[in-house]
Protein backbone atom coordinates (compact mmCIF):
# COMPACT_ATOMS: atom_id res chain seq x y z
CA UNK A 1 106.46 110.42 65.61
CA UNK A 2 105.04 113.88 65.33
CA UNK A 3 105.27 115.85 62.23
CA UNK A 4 106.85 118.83 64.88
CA UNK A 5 109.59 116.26 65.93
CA UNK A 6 112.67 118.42 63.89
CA UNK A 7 115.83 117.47 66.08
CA UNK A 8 117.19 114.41 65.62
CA UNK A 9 120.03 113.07 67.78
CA UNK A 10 121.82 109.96 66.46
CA UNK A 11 124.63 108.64 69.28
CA UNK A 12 127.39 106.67 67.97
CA UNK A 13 126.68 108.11 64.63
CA UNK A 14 129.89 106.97 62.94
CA UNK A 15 129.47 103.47 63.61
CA UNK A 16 127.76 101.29 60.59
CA UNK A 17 124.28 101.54 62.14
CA UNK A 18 124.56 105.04 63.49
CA UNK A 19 125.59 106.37 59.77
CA UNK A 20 123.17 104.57 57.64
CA UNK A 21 120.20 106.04 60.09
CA UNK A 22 122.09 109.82 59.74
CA UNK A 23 122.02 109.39 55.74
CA UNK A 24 118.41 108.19 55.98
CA UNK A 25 117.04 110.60 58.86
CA UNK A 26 118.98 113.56 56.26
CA UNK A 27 117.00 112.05 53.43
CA UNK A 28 113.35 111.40 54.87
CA UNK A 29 113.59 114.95 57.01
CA UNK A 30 115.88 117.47 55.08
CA UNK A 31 114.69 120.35 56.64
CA UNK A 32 115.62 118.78 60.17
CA UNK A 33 118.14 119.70 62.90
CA UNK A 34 120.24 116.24 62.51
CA UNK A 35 123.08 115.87 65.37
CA UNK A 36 125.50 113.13 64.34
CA UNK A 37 127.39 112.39 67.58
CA UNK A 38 130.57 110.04 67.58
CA UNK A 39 132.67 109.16 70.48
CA UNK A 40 134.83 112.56 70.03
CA UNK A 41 131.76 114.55 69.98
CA UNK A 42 129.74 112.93 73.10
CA UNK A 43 131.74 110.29 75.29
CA UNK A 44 128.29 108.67 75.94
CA UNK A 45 129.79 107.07 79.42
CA UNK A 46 130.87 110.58 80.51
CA UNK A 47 126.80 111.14 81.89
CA UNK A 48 127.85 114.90 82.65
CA UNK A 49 128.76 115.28 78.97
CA UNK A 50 125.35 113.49 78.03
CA UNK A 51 123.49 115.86 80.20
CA UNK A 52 125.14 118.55 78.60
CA UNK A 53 124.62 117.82 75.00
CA UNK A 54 120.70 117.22 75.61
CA UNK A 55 120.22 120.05 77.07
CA UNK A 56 122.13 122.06 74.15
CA UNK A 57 119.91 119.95 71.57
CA UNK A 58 116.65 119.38 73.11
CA UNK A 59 116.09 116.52 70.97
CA UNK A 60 112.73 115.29 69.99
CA UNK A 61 113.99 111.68 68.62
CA UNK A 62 117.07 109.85 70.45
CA UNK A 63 118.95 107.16 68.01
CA UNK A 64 121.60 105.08 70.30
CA UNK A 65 124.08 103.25 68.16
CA UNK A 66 126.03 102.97 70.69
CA UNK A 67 127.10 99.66 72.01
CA UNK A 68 130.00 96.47 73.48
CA UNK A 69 130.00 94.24 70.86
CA UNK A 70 133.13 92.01 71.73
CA UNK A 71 130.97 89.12 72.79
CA UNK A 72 134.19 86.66 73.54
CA UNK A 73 136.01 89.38 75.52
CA UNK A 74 132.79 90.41 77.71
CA UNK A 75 133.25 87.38 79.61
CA UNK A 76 136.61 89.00 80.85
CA UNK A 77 135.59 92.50 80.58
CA UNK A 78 132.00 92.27 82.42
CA UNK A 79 132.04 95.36 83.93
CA UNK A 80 132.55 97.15 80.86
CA UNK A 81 129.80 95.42 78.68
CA UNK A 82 127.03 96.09 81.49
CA UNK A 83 128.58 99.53 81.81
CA UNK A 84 128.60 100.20 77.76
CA UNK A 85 125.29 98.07 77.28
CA UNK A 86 123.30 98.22 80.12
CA UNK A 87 123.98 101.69 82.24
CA UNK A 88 124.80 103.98 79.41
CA UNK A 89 121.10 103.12 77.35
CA UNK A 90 119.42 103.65 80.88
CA UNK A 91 120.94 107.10 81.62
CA UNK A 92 120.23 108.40 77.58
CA UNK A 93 116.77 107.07 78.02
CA UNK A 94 116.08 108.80 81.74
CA UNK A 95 117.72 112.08 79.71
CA UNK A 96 115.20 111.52 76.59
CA UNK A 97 112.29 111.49 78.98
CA UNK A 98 113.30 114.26 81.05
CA UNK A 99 113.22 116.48 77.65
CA UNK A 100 110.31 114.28 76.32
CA UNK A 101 112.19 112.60 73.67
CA UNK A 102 111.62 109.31 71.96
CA UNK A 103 114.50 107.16 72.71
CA UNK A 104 115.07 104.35 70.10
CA UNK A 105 117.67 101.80 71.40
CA UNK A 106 119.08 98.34 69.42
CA UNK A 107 119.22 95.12 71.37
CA UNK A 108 120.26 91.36 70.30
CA UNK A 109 119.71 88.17 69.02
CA UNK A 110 121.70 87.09 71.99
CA UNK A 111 119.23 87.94 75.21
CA UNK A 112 117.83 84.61 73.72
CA UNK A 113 119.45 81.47 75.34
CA UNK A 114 119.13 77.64 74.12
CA UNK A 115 115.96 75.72 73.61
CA UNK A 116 114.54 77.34 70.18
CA UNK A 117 114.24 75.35 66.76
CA UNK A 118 111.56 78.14 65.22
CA UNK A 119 111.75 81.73 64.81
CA UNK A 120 111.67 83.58 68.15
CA UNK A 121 109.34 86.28 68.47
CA UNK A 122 108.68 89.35 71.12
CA UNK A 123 106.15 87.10 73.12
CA UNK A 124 109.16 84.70 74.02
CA UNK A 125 110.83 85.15 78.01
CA UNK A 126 114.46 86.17 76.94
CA UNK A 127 117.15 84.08 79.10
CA UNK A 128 120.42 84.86 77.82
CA UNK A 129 123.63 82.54 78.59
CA UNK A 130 126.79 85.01 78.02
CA UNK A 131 127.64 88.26 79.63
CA UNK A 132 127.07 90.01 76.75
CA UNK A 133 123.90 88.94 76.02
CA UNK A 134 123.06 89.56 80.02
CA UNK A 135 124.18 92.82 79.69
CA UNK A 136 122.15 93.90 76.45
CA UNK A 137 118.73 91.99 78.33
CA UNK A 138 119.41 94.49 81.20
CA UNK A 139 119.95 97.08 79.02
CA UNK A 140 116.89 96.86 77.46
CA UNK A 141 115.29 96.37 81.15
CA UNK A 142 116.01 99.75 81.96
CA UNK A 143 115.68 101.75 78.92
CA UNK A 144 111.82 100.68 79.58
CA UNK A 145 112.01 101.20 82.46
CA UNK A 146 113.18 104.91 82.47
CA UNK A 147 111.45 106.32 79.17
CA UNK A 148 108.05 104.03 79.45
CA UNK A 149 106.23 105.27 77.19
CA UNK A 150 108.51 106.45 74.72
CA UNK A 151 111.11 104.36 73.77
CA UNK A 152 111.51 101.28 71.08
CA UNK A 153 114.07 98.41 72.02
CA UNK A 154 114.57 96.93 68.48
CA UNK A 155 116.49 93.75 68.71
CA UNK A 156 118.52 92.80 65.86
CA UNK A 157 121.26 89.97 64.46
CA UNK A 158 124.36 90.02 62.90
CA UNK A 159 124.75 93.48 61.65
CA UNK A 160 126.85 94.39 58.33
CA UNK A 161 127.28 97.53 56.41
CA UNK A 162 129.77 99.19 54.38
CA UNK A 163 131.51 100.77 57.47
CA UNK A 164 134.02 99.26 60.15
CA UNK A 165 134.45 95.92 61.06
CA UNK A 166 131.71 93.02 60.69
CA UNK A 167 131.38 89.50 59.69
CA UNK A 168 131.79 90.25 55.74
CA UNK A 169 134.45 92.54 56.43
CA UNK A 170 136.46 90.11 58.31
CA UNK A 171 136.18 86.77 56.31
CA UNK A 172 136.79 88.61 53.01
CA UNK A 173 139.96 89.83 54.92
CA UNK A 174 140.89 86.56 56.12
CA UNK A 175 140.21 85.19 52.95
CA UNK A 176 142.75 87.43 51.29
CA UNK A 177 145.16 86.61 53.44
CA UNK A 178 144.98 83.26 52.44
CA UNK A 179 144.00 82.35 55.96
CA UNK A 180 142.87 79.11 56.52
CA UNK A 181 139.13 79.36 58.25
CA UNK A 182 137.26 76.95 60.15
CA UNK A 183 133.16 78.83 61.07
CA UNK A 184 130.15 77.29 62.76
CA UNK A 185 127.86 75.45 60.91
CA UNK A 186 125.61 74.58 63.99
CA UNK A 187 124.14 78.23 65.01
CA UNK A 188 121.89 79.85 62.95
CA UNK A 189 120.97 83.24 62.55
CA UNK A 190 119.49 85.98 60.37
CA UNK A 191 122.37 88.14 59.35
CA UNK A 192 120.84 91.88 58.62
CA UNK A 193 122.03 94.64 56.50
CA UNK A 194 122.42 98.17 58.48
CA UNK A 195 120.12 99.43 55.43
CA UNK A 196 117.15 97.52 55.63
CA UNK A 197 117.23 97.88 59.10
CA UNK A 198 117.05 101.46 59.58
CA UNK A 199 114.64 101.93 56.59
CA UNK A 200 112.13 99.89 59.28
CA UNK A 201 113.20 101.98 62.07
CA UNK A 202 111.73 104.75 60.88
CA UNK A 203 108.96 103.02 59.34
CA UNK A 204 108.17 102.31 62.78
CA UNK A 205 108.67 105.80 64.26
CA UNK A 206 106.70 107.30 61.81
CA UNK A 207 103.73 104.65 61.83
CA UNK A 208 100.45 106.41 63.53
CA UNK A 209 99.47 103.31 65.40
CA UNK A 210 103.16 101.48 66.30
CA UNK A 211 102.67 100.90 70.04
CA UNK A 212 106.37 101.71 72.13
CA UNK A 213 108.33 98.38 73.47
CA UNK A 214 110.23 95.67 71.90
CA UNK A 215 110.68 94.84 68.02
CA UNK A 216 112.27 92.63 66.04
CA UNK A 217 114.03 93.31 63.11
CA UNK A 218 115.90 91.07 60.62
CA UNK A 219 115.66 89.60 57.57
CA UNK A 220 113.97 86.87 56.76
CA UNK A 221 114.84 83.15 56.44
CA UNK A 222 117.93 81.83 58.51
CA UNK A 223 121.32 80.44 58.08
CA UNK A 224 124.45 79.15 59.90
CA UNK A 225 127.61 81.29 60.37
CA UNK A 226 129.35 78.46 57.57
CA UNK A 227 126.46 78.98 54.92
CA UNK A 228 126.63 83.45 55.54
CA UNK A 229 130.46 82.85 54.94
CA UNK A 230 130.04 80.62 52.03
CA UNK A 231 127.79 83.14 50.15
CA UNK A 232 130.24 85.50 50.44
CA UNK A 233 133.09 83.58 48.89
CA UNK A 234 130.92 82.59 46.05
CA UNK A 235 129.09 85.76 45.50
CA UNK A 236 132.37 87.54 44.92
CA UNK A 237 134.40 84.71 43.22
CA UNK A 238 136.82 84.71 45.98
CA UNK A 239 139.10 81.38 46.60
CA UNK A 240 138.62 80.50 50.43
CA UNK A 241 139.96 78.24 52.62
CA UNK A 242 137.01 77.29 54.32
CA UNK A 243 135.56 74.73 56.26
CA UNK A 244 132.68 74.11 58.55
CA UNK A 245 133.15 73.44 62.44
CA UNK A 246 130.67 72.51 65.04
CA UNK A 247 130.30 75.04 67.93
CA UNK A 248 131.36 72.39 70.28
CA UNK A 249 134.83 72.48 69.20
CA UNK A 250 134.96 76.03 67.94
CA UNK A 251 135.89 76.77 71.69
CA UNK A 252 134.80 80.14 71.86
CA UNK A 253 134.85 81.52 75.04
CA UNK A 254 131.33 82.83 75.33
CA UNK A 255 128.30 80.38 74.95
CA UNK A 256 126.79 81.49 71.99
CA UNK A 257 122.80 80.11 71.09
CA UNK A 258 122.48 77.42 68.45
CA UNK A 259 119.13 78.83 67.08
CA UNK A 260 118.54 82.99 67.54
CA UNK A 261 116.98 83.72 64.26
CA UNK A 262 114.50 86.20 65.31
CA UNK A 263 110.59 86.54 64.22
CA UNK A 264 109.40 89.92 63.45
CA UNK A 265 105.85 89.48 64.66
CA UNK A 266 105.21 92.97 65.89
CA UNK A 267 106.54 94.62 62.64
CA UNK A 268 104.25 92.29 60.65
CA UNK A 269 100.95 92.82 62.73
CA UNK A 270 101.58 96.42 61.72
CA UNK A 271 101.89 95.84 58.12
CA UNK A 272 105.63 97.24 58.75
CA UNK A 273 107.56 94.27 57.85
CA UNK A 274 109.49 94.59 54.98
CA UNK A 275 112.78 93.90 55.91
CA UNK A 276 113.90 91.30 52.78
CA UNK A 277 115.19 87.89 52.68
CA UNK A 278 118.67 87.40 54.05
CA UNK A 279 120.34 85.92 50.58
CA UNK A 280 118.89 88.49 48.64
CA UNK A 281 119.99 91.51 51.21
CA UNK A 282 123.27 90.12 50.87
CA UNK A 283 123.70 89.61 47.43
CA UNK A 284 122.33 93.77 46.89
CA UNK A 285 124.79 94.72 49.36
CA UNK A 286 128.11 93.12 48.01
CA UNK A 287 127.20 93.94 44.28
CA UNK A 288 127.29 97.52 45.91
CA UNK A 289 130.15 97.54 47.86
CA UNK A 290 131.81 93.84 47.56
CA UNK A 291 134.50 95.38 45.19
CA UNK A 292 135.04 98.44 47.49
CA UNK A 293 135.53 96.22 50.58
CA UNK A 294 138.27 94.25 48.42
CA UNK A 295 140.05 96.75 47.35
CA UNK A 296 140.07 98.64 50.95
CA UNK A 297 141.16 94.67 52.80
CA UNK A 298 144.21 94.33 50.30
């Protein structure tokens, strides 16, 4: 990215993604025009509003955070997953080309389908098996397709922050409640901190020889869905009801794949991987806000 890039336009900014990359974008640029557009400020599936608010900005660096995450109720809802993850990335990416913008979009884990036991990187044909997952592969599709040579499609896993609902959130909810909770402990992943992850991001934007396309970025190492909700209980000394269940009888709607942890090959050819291990990430981010998420699930 070009030292004259100066307007920065981060869509679905207050989302946990979208705020950790305004905080860092204010922090790495300060003397930047920084647009931090929610839902109220620019309904990203109203495209006449879109148009509008990139021709107002002219940005030189587009940040979607937008995104359908429900991947259960996308089986019901398919037209509104391919609308939210497929059609709105494509028109944001034909409007960052038309004012020769860099468009920087977030995929999945989940364009991956069965058949994996090692850590899957960019090289590997993506064959999704869930609407959602579908719907994020096409999305990615066409944000290449319309912005070419000047877009990154950074595909990502289990994303938690300090902000709105996730994973962590929810189980140290549940385990407040004194819910009784049953998780998978036959899918693995690489569950990723919102931090980490945009600290790479523009790593990668500002690297003088990062070639535009398709990233991964995670942490490292892997783990089931049982083992990421274990740490949690134990690194906050919180009494769970827990036990493990195998996907086949979880009964989730959606077909989810049993292995999706995600290699970062590109970043590390580039020198640009430094995203951390996934126990360690964890750990850093409940000693920072563990107690705050408590106190706000009471």
């Amino acid at each position: 990215m070009s030292e004259l890039c100066r307007r920065f336009l981060v869509l679905g900014a207050h989302g946990q993604l979208g705020h950790e990359l305004g905080l860092q974008l204010a922090s790495r640029w300060p003397d930047a025009e920084l647009y931090l557009l929610g839902r109220a400020e620019c309904d990203v599936t109203d495209f006449d509003q879109v148009a509008e608010v990139f021709a107002e900005v002219q940005p030189d660096l587009v940040l979607n955070g937008t995104a359908y995450n429900a991947v259960d109720l996308a089986e019901d809802e398919p037209d509104e997953a391919f609308r939210l993850n497929a059609m709105v990335p494509a028109h944001l990416a034909l409007n960052s080309a038309l004012c020769g913008a860099t468009f920087v979009h977030y995929s999945t884990d989940y364009v991956f389908g069965e058949g994996f036991t090692s850590p899957i990187s960019e090289m590997e044909v993506a064959s999704p098996n869930s609407v959602y997952g579908k719907s994020k592969r096409l999305g990615e599709e066409l944000v290449l397709q319309n912005n070419p040579g000047n877009s990154f499609v950074i595909r990502c896993c289990g994303l938690y922050g300090e902000r709105r609902a996730n994973f962590v959130r929810t189980m140290i909810r549940c385990a407040l409640q004194g819910r009784k909770l049953t998780v998978v402990e036959d899918q693995f992943i690489s569950p990723t901190w919102v931090r980490p992850l945009a600290t790479v991001t523009l790593d990668l934007l500002t690297s003088d020889h990062a070639p535009y396309g398709i990233y991964h970025a995670v942490t490292q190492g892997q783990c089931s869905w049982y083992e990421y909700a274990d740490t949690i209980f134990k690194s906050l000394n919180l009494d769970a009801d827990l036990s493990p269940v195998l996907q086949a009888d979880w009964g989730a709607k959606a077909p989810r794949p049993s292995y999706s942890v995600l290699d970062n090959m590109q970043l590390r050819v580039l020198g640009l991987d430094t995203m951390p291990d996934w126990k360690d990430s964890l750990e850093d981010f409940l000693t920072q806000y563990g107690e705050q998420i408590v106190s706000e699930e009471k």
